[in-house]
Protein backbone atom coordinates (compact mmCIF):
# COMPACT_ATOMS: atom_id res chain seq x y z
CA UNK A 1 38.30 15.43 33.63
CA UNK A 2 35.56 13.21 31.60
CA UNK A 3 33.49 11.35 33.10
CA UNK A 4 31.87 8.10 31.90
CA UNK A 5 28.62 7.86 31.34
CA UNK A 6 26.27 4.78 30.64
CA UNK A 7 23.05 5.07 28.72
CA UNK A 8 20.51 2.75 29.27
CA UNK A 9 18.06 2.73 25.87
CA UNK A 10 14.48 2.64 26.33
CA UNK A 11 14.40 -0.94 24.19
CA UNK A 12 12.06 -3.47 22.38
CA UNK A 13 10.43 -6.50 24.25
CA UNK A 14 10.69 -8.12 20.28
CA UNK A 15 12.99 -7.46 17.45
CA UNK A 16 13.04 -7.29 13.98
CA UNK A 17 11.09 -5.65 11.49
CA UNK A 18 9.31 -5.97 8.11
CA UNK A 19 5.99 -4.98 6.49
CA UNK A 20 2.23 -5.91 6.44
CA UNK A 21 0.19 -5.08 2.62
CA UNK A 22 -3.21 -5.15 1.78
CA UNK A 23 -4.11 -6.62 -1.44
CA UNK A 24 -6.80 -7.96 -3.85
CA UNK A 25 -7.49 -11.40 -3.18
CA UNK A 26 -10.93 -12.68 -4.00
CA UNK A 27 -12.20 -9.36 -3.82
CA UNK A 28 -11.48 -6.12 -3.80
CA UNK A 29 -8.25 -5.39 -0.86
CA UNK A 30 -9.50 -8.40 1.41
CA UNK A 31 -5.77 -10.03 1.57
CA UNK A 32 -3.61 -9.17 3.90
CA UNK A 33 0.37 -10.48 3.61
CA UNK A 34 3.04 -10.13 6.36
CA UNK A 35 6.76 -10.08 5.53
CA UNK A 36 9.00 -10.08 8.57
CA UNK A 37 12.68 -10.61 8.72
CA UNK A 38 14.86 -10.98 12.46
CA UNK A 39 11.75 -11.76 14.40
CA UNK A 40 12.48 -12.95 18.23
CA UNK A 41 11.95 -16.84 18.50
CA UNK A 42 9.21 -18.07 20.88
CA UNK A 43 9.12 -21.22 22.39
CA UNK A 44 6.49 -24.09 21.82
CA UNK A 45 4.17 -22.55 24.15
CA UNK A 46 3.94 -19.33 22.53
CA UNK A 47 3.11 -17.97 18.98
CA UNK A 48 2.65 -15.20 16.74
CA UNK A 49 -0.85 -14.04 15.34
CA UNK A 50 -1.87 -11.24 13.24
CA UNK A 51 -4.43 -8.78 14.23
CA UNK A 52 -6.43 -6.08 12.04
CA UNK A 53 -7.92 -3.66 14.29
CA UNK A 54 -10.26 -0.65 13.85
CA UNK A 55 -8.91 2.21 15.98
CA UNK A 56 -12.66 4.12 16.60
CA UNK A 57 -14.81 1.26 17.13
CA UNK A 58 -12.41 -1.44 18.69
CA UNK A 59 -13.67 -3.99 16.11
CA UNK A 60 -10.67 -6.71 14.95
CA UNK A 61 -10.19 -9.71 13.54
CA UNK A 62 -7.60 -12.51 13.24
CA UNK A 63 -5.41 -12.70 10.56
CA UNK A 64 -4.14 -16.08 11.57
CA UNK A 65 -1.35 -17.64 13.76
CA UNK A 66 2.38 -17.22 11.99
CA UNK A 67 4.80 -19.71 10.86
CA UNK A 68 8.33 -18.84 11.69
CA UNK A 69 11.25 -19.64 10.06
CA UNK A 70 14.33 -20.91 11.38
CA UNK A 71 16.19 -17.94 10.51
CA UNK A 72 13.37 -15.71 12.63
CA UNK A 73 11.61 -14.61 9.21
CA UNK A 74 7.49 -14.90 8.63
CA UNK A 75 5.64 -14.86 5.31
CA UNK A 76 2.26 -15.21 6.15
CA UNK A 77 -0.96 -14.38 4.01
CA UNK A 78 -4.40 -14.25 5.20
CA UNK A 79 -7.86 -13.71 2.69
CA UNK A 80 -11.14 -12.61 4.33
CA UNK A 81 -13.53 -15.33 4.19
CA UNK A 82 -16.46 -13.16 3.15
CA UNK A 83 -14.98 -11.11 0.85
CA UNK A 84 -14.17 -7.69 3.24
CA UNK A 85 -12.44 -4.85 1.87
CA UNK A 86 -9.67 -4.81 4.75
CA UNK A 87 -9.10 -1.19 3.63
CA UNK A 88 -12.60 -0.13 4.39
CA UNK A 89 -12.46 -1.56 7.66
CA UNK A 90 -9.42 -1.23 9.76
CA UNK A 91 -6.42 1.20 10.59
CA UNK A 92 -4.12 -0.65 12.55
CA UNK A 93 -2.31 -4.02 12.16
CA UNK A 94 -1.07 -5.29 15.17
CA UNK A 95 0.77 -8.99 15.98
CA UNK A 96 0.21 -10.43 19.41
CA UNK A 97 2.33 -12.71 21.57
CA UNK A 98 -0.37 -15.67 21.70
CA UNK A 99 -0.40 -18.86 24.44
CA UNK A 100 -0.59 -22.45 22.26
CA UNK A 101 -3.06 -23.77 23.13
CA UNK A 102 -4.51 -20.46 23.08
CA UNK A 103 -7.56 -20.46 25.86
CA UNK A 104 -9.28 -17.53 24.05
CA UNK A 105 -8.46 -17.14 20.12
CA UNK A 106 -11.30 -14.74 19.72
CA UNK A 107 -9.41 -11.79 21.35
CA UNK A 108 -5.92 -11.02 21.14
CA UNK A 109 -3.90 -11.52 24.39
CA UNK A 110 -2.18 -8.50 26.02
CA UNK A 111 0.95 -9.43 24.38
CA UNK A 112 1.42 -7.29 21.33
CA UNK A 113 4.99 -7.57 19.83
CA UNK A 114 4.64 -5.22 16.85
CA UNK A 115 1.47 -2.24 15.60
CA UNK A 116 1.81 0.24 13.04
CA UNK A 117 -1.33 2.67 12.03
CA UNK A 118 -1.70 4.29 8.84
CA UNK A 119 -2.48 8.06 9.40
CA UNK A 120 -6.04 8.92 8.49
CA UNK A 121 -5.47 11.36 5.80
CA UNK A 122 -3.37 8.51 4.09
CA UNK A 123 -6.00 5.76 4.32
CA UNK A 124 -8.62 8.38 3.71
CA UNK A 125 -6.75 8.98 -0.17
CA UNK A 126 -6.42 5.17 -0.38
CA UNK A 127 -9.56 4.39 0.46
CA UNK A 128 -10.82 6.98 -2.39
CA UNK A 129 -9.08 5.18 -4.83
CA UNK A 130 -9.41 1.61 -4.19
CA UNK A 131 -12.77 1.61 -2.43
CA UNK A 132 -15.33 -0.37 -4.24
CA UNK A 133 -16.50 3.10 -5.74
CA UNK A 134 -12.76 4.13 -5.59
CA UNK A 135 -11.44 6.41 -8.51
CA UNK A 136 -9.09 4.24 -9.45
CA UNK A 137 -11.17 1.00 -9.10
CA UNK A 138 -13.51 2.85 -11.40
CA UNK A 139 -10.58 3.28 -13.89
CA UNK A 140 -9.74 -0.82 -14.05
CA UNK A 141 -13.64 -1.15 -14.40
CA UNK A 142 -14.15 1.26 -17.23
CA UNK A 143 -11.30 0.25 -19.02
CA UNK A 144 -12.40 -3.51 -18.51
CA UNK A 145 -15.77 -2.69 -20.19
CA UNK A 146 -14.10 -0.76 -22.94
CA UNK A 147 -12.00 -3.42 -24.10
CA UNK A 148 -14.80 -5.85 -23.90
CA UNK A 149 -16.83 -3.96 -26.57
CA UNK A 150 -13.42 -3.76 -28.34
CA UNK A 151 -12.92 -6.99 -28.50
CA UNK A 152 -16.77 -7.83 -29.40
CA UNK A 153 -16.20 -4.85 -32.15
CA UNK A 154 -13.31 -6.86 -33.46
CA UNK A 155 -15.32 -10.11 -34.34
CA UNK A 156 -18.42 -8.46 -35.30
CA UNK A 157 -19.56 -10.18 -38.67
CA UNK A 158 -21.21 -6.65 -40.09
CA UNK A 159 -19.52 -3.49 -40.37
CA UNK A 160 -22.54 -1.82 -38.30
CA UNK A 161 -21.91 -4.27 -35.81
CA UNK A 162 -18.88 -3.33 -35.33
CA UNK A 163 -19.54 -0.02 -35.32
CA UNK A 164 -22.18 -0.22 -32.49
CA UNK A 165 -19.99 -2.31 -29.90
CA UNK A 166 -16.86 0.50 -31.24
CA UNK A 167 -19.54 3.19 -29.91
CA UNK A 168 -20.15 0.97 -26.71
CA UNK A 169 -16.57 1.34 -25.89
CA UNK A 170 -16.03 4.82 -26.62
CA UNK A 171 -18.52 5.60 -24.20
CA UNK A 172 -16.91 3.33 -21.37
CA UNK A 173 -13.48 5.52 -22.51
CA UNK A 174 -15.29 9.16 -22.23
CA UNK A 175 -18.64 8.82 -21.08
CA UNK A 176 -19.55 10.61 -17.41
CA UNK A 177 -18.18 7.73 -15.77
CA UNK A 178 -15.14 6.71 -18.65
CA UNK A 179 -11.79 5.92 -17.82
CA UNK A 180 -10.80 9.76 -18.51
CA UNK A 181 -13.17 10.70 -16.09
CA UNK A 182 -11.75 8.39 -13.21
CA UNK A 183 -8.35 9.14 -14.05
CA UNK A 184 -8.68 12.89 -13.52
CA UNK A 185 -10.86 12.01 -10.02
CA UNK A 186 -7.87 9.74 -9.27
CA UNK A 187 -5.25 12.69 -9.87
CA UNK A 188 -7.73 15.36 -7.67
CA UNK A 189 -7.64 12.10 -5.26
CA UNK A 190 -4.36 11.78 -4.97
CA UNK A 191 -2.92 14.68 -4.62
CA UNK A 192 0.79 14.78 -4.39
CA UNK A 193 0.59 11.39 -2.64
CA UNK A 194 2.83 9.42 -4.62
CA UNK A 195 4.77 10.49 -8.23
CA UNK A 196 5.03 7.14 -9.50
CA UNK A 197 1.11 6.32 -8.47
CA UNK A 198 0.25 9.86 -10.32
CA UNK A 199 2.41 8.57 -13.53
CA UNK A 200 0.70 5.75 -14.23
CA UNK A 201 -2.43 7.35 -13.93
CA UNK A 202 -1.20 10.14 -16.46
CA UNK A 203 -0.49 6.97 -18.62
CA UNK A 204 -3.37 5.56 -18.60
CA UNK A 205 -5.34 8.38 -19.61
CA UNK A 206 -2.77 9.15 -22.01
CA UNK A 207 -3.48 5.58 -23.75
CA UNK A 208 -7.34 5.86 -23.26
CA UNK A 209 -7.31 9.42 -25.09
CA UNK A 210 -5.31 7.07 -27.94
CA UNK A 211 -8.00 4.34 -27.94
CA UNK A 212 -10.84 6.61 -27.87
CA UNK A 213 -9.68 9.03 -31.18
CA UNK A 214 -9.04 5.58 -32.71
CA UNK A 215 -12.17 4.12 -32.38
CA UNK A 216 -13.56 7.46 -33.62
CA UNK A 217 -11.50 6.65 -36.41
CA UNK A 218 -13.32 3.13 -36.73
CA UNK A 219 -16.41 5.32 -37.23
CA UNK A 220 -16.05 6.42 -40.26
CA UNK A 221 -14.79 3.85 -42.43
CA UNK A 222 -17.20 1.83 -44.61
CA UNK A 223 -15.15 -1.15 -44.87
CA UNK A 224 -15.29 -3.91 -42.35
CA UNK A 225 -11.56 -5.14 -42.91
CA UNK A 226 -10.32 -1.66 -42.54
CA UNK A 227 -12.08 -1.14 -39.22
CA UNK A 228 -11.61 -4.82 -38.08
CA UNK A 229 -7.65 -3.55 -38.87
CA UNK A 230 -7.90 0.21 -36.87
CA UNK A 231 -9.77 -1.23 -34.25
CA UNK A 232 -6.10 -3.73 -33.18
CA UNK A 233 -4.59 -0.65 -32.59
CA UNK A 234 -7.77 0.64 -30.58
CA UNK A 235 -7.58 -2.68 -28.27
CA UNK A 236 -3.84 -2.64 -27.77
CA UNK A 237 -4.05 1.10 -26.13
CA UNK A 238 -6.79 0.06 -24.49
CA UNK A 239 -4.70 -3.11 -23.25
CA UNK A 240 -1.57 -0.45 -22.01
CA UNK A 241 -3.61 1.81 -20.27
CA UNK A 242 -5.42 -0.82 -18.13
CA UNK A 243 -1.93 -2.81 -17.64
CA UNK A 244 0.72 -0.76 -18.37
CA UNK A 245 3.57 -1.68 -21.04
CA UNK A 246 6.27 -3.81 -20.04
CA UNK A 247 8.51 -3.25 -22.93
CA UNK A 248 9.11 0.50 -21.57
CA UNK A 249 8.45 0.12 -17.87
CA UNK A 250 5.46 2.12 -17.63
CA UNK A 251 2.54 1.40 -15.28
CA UNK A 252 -0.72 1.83 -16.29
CA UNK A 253 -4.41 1.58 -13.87
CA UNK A 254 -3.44 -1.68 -12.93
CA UNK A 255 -0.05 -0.37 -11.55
CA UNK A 256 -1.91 2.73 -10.17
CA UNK A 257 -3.96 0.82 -8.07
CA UNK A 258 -2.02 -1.77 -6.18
CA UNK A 259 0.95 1.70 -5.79
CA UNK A 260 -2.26 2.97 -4.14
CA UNK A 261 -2.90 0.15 -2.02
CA UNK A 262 0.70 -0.17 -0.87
CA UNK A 263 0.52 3.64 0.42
CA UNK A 264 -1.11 2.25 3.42
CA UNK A 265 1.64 -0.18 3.74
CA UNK A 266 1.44 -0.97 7.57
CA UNK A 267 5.18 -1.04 8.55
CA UNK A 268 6.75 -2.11 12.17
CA UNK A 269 9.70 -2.94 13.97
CA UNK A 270 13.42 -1.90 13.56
CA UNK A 271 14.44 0.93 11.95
CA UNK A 272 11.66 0.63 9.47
CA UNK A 273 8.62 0.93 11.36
CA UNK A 274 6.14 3.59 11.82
CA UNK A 275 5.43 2.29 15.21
CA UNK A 276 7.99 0.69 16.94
CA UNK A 277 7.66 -2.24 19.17
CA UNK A 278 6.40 -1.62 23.04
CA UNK A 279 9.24 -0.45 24.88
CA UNK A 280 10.43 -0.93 28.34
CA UNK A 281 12.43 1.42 30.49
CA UNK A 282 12.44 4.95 31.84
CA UNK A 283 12.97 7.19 28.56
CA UNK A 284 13.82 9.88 30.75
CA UNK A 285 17.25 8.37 31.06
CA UNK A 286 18.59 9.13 27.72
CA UNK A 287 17.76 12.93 27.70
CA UNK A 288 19.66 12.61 31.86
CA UNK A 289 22.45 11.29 29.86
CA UNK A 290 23.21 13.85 27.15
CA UNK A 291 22.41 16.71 29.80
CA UNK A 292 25.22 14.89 31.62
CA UNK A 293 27.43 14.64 28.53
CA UNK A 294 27.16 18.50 27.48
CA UNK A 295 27.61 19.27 31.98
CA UNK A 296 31.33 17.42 31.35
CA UNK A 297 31.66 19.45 27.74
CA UNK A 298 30.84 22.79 29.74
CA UNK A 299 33.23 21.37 32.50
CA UNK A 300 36.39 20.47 30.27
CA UNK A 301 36.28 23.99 28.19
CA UNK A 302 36.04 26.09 31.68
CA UNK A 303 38.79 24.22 33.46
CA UNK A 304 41.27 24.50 30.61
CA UNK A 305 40.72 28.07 30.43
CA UNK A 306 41.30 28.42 34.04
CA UNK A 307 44.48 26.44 33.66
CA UNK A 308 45.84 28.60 31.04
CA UNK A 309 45.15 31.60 32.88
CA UNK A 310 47.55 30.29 36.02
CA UNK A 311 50.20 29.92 33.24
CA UNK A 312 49.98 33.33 32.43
């Protein structure tokens, strides 16, 4: 015989699901922007706010109370007001079930509908690339400088001008601290984090090496028109490797370093999340329930071998 079994899940207080992203804003990674679709509805007294927490000291901060849609979705951005990099910082995201009026908004309530945590060895590679003395934020830096002196090299009004602010950026390209330099710390950095991350790094040195044997190039000529002329080509790989090229869908540091930031995407809910919503419920009873299930199994296959041995 079979015998009917009903499984009570171990289930979410809230649904629905979505994603949390630390960005540049002002600053350096000091926006934070929520993306939530299929959220529960609250009523007027109640409402959603965001939460970034520190995990070893306990420190946090509001990200500000959520709008919901009608259709149970929240976009919802929030900058630090000083500037913070929100990387450096914090660990965890969490959103909180809040009261409105809320009697205490310094402190989240012990409500919390949704929390994800990035791993440490993740935020740990993150934070060595887009730190303020990040790899990677080194890269956009150098190659920021580099085109500057291109640029300045390119409307010099004397040919050794132009050659000085042409030696200006070849340093920022392959000095000790040069774009090549950060992009191989960024590749050591990274590891095998991310293959698309680790491309456009690879392209951006690629383009750098371009822009640096071209402005040697610029070196040796003794005509200014002939180096103003080299020195286009010199500024558009420098352009590609600090923003990628569009025509051919490659990334370049600027694509490196916000696929860097979105590896400590902080993800939640549903079948996305990292961390799941609190749950309620024994979760005891679904492991009871397959032990029952395989009991029957064993209970089926024995009695139907018993009952075709009395045919026998």
């Amino acid at each position: 015989m079979t015998v009917p079994v009903s499984v009570a899940q171990a289930g979410s207080s809230y649904d629905g699901s979505g994603t949390a992203v630390i960005s540049d804003g002002s600053s350096l990674s000091d926006r934070i922007s929520y993306s939530m679709t299929g959220v529960t509805r609250l009523d007027a007294s109640q409402a959603y706010e965001g939460w970034l927490v520190n995990s070893s000291s306990g420190a946090q901060v509001s990200t500000g109370v959520m709008k919901m849609t009608g259709l149970g979705d929240i976009s919802h951005s929030w900058v630090s007001p000083d500037g913070a990099n929100l990387l450096d910082g914090y660990d965890t995201v969490m959103v909180s079930v809040e009261a409105v009026p809320d009697a205490d908004a310094s402190s989240p309530s012990g409500t919390t509908a949704f929390t994800s945590t990035v791993a440490a060895g993740t935020l740990s590679t993150v934070r060595g690339l887009v730190a303020s003395d990040g790899a990677l934020t080194g890269l956009r830096s150098s190659l920021d400088s580099a085109i500057a002196s291109a640029t300045s090299a390119r409307s010099a009004a004397s040919l050794a001008d132009l050659k000085t602010h042409t030696e200006s950026a070849i340093a920022s390209i392959n000095g000790d601290s040069g774009a090549i330099a950060h992009a191989a710390s960024a590749q050591t950095t990274l590891g095998d984090g991310s293959a698309s991350v680790s491309a456009s790094i690879t392209n951006a040195s690629g383009w750098a090496t371009e822009a640096h044997d071209g402005a040697l190039e610029v070196l040796n000529q003794d005509s200014l028109v002939i180096a103003q002329a080299l020195l286009t080509n010199v500024s558009g790989s420098l352009d590609a490797a600090r923003n990628g090229m569009t025509s051919n869908d490659k990334g370049g540091a600027e694509q490196a370093y916000s696929g860097a930031q979105a590896l400590a995407t902080y993800n939640y809910g549903g079948a996305a999340g990292v961390v799941l919503t609190p749950s309620v419920g024994d979760t005891t009873i679904p492991m009871m329930a397959q032990m029952a299930l395989a009991l029957a199994f064993m209970l089926i296959t024995s009695g139907g071998l018993l009952y075709a041995r009395s045919k026998r």
